[in-house]
PDB file of N, CA and C in Angstrom:
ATOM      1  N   UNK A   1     108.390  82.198  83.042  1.00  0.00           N
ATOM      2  CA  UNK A   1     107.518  82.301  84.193  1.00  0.00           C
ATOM      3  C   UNK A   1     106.403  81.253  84.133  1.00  0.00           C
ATOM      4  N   UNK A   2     105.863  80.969  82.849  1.00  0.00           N
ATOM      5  CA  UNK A   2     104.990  80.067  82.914  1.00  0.00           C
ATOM      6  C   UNK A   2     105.387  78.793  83.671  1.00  0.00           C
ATOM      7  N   UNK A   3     106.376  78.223  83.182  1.00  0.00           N
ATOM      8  CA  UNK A   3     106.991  77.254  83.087  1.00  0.00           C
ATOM      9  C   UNK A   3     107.271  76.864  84.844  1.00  0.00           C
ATOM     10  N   UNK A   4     107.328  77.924  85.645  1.00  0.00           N
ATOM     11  CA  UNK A   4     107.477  78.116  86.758  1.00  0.00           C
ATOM     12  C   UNK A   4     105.919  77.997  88.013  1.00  0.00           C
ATOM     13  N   UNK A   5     104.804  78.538  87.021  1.00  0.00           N
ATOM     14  CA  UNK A   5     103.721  78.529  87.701  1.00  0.00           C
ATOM     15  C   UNK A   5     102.947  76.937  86.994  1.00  0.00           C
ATOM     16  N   UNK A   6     103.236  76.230  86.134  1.00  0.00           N
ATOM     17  CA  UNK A   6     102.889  75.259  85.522  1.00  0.00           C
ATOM     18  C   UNK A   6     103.716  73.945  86.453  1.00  0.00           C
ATOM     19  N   UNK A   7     105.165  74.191  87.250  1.00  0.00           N
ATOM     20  CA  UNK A   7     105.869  73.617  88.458  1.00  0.00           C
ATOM     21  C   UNK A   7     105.158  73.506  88.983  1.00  0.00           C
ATOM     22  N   UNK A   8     104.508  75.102  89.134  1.00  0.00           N
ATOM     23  CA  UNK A   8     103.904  74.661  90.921  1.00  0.00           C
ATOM     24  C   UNK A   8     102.561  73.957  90.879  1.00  0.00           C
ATOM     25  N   UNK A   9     101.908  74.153  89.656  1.00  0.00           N
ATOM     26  CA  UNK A   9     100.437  73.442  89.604  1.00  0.00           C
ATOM     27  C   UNK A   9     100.729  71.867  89.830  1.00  0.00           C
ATOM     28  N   UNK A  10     101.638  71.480  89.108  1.00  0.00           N
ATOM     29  CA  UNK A  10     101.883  69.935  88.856  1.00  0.00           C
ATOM     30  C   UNK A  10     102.200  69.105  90.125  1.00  0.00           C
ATOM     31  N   UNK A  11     102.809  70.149  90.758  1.00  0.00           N
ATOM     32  CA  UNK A  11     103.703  69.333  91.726  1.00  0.00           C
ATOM     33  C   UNK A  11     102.935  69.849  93.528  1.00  0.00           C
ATOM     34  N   UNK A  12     101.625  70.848  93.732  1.00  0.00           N
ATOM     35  CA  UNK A  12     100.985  71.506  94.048  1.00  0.00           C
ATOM     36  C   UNK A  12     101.038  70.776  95.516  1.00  0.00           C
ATOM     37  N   UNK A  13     100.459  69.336  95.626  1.00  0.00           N
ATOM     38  CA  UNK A  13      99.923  68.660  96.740  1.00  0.00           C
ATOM     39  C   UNK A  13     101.322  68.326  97.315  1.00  0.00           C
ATOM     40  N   UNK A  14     102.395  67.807  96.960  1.00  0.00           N
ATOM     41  CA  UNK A  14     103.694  67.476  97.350  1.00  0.00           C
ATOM     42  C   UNK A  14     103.853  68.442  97.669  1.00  0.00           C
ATOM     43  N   UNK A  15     104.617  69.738  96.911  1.00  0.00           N
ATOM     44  CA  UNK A  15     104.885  71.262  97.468  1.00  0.00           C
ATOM     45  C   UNK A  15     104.221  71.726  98.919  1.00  0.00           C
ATOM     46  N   UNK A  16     103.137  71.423  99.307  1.00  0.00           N
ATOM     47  CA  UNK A  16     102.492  71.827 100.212  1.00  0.00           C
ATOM     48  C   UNK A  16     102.867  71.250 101.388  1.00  0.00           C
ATOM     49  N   UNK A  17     103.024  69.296 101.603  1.00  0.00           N
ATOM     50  CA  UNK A  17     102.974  68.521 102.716  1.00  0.00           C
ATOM     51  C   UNK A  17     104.440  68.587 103.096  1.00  0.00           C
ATOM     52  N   UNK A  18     105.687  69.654 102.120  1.00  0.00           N
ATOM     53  CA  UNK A  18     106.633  70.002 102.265  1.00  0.00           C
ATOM     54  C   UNK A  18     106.730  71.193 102.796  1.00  0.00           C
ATOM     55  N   UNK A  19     106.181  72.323 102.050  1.00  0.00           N
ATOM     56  CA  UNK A  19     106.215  73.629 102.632  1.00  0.00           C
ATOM     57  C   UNK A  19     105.157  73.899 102.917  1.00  0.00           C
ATOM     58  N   UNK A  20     104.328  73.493 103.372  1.00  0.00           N
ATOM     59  CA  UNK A  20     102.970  74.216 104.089  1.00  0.00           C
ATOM     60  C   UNK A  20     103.379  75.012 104.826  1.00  0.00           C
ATOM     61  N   UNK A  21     102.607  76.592 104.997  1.00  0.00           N
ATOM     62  CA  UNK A  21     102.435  77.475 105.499  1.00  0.00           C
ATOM     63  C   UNK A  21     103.897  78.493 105.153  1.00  0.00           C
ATOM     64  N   UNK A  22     104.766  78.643 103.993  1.00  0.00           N
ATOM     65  CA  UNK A  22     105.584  78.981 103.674  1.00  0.00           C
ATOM     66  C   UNK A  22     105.870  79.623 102.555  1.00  0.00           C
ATOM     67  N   UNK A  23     106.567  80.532 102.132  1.00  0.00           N
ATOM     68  CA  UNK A  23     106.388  81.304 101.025  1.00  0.00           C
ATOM     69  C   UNK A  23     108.149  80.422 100.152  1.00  0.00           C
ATOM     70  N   UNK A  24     107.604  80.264  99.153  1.00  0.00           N
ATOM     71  CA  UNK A  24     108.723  79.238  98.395  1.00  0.00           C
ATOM     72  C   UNK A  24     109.128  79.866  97.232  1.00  0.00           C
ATOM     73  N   UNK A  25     110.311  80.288  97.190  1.00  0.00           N
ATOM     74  CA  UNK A  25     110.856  80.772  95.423  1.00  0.00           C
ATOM     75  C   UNK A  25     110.910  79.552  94.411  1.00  0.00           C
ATOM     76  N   UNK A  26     110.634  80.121  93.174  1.00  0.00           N
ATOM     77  CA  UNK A  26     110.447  78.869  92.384  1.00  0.00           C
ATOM     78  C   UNK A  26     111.271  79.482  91.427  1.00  0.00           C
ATOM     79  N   UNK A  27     112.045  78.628  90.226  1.00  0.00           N
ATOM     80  CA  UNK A  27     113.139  79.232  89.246  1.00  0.00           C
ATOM     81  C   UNK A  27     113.669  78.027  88.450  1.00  0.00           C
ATOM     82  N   UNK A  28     112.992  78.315  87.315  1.00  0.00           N
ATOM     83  CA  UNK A  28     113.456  77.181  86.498  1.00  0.00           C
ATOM     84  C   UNK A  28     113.134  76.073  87.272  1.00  0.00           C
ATOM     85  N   UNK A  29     111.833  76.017  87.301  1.00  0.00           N
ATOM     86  CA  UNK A  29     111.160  74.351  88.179  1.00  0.00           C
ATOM     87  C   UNK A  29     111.643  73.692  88.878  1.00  0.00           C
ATOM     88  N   UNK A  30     112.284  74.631  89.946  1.00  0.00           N
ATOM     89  CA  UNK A  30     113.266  74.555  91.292  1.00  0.00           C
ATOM     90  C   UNK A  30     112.395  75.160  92.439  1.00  0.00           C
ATOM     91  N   UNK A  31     112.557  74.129  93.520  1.00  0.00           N
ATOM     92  CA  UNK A  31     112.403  75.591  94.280  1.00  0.00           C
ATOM     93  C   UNK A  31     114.232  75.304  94.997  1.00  0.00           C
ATOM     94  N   UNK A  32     114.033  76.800  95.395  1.00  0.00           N
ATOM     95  CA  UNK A  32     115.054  76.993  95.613  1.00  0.00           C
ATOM     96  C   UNK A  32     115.771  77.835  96.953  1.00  0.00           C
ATOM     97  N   UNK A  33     113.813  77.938  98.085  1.00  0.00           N
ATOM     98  CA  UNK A  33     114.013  78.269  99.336  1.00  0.00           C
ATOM     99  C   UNK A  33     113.041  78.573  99.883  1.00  0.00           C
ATOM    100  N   UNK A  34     112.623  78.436 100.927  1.00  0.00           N
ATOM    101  CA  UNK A  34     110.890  78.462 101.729  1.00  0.00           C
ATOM    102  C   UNK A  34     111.673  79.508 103.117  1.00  0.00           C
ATOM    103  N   UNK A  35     110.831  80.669 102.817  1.00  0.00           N
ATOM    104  CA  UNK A  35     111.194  81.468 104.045  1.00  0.00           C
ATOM    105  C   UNK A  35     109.563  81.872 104.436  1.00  0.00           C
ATOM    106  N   UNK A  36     109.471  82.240 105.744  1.00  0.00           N
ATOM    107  CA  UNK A  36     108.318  82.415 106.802  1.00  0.00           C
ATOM    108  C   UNK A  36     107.466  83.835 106.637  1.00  0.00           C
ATOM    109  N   UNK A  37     108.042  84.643 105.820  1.00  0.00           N
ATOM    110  CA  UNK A  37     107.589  85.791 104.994  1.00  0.00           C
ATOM    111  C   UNK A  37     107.136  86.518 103.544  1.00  0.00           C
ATOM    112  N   UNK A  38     106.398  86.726 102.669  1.00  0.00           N
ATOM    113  CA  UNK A  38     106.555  86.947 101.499  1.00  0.00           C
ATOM    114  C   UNK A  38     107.489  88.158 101.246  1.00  0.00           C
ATOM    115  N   UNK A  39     108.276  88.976 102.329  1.00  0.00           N
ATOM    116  CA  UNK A  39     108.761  89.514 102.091  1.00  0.00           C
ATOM    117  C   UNK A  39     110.356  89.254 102.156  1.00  0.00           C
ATOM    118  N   UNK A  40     110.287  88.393 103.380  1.00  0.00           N
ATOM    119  CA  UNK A  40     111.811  87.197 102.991  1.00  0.00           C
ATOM    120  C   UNK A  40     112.122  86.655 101.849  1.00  0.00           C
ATOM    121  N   UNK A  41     110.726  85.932 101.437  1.00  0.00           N
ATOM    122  CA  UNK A  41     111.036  85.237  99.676  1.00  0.00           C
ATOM    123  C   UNK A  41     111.241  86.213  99.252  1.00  0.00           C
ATOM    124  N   UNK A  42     111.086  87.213  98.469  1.00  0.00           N
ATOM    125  CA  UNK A  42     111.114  88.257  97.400  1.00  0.00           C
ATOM    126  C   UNK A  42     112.850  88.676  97.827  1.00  0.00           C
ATOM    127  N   UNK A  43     113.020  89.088  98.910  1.00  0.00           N
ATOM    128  CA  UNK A  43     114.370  89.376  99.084  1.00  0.00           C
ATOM    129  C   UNK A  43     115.031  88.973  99.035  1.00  0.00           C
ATOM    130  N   UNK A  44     115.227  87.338  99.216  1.00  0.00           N
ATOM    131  CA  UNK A  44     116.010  86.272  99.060  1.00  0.00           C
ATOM    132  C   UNK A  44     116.213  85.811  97.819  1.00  0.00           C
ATOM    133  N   UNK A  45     115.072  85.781  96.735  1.00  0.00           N
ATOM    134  CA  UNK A  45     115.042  85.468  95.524  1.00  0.00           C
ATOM    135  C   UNK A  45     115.883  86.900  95.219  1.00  0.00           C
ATOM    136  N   UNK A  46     115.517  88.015  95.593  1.00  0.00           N
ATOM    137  CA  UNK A  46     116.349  89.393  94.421  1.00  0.00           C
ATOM    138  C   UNK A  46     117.973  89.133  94.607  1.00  0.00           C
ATOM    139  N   UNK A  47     118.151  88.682  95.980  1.00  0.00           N
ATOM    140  CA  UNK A  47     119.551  88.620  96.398  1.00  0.00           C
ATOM    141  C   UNK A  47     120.279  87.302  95.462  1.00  0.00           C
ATOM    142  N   UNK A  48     119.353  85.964  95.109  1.00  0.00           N
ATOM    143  CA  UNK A  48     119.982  85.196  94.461  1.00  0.00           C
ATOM    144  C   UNK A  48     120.135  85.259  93.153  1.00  0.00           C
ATOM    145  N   UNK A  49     119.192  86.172  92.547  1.00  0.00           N
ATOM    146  CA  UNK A  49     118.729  85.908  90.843  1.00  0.00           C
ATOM    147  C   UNK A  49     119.457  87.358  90.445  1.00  0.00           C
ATOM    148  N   UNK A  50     119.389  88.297  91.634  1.00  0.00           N
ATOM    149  CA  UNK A  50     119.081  89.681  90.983  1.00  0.00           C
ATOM    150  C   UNK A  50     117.821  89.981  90.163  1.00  0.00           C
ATOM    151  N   UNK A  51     118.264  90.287  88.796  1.00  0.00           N
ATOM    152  CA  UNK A  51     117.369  91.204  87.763  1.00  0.00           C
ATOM    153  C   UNK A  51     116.468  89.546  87.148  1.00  0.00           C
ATOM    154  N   UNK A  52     116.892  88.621  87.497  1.00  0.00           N
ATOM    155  CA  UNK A  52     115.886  87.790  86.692  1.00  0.00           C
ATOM    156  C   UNK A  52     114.693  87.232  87.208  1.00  0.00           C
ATOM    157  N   UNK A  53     113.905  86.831  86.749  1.00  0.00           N
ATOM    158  CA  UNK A  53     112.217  86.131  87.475  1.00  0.00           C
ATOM    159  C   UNK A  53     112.341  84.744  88.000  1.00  0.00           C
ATOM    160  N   UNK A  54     111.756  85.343  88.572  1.00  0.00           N
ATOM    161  CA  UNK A  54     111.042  84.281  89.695  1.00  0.00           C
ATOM    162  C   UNK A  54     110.102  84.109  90.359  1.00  0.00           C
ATOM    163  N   UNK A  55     109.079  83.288  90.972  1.00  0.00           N
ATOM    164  CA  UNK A  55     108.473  83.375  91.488  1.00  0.00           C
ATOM    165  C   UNK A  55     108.204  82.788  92.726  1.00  0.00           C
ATOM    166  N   UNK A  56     107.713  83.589  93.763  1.00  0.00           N
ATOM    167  CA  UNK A  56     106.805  83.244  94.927  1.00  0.00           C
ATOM    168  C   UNK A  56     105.355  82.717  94.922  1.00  0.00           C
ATOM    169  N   UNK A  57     105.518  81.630  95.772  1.00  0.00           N
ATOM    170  CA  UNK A  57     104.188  81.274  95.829  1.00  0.00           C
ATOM    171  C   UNK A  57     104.004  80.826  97.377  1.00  0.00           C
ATOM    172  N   UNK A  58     102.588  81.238  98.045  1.00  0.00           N
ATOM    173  CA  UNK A  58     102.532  80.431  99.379  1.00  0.00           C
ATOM    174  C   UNK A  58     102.084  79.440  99.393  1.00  0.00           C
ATOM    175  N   UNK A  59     102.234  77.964 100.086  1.00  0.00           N
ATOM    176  CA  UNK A  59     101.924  77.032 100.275  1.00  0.00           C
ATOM    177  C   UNK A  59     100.563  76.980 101.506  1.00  0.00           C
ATOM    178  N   UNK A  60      99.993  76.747 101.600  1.00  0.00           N
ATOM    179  CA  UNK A  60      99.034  76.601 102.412  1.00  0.00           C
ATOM    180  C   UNK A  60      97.759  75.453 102.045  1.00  0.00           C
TER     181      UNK A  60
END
């Protein structure tokens, strides 16, 4: 998980002028999908990973 929130710090200003205003799964310093809800991401990430972590973050 670190490794995942240490992605998003690094890469923070790019991530944004890409997904601004978007909730983005991150996984293994991927992202790996920007949906319009935090409740879309979370569901979309459980549906791809299942039982493993990941994280959401919003871009704004």
């Amino acid at each position: 998980m670190l490794k995942n929130i240490s992605f998003y710090q690094q890469n923070k200003e790019r991530l944004k002028k890409i997904y601004r205003g978007k909730y983005i799964v991150i996984k293994e310093q991927k992202v790996l999908g920007a949906f319009s809800t935090w409740q879309e991401a979370c569901a979309n990430g459980l549906k791809l990973l299942k039982n493993d972590n990941f994280l959401v973050k919003y871009c704004q």
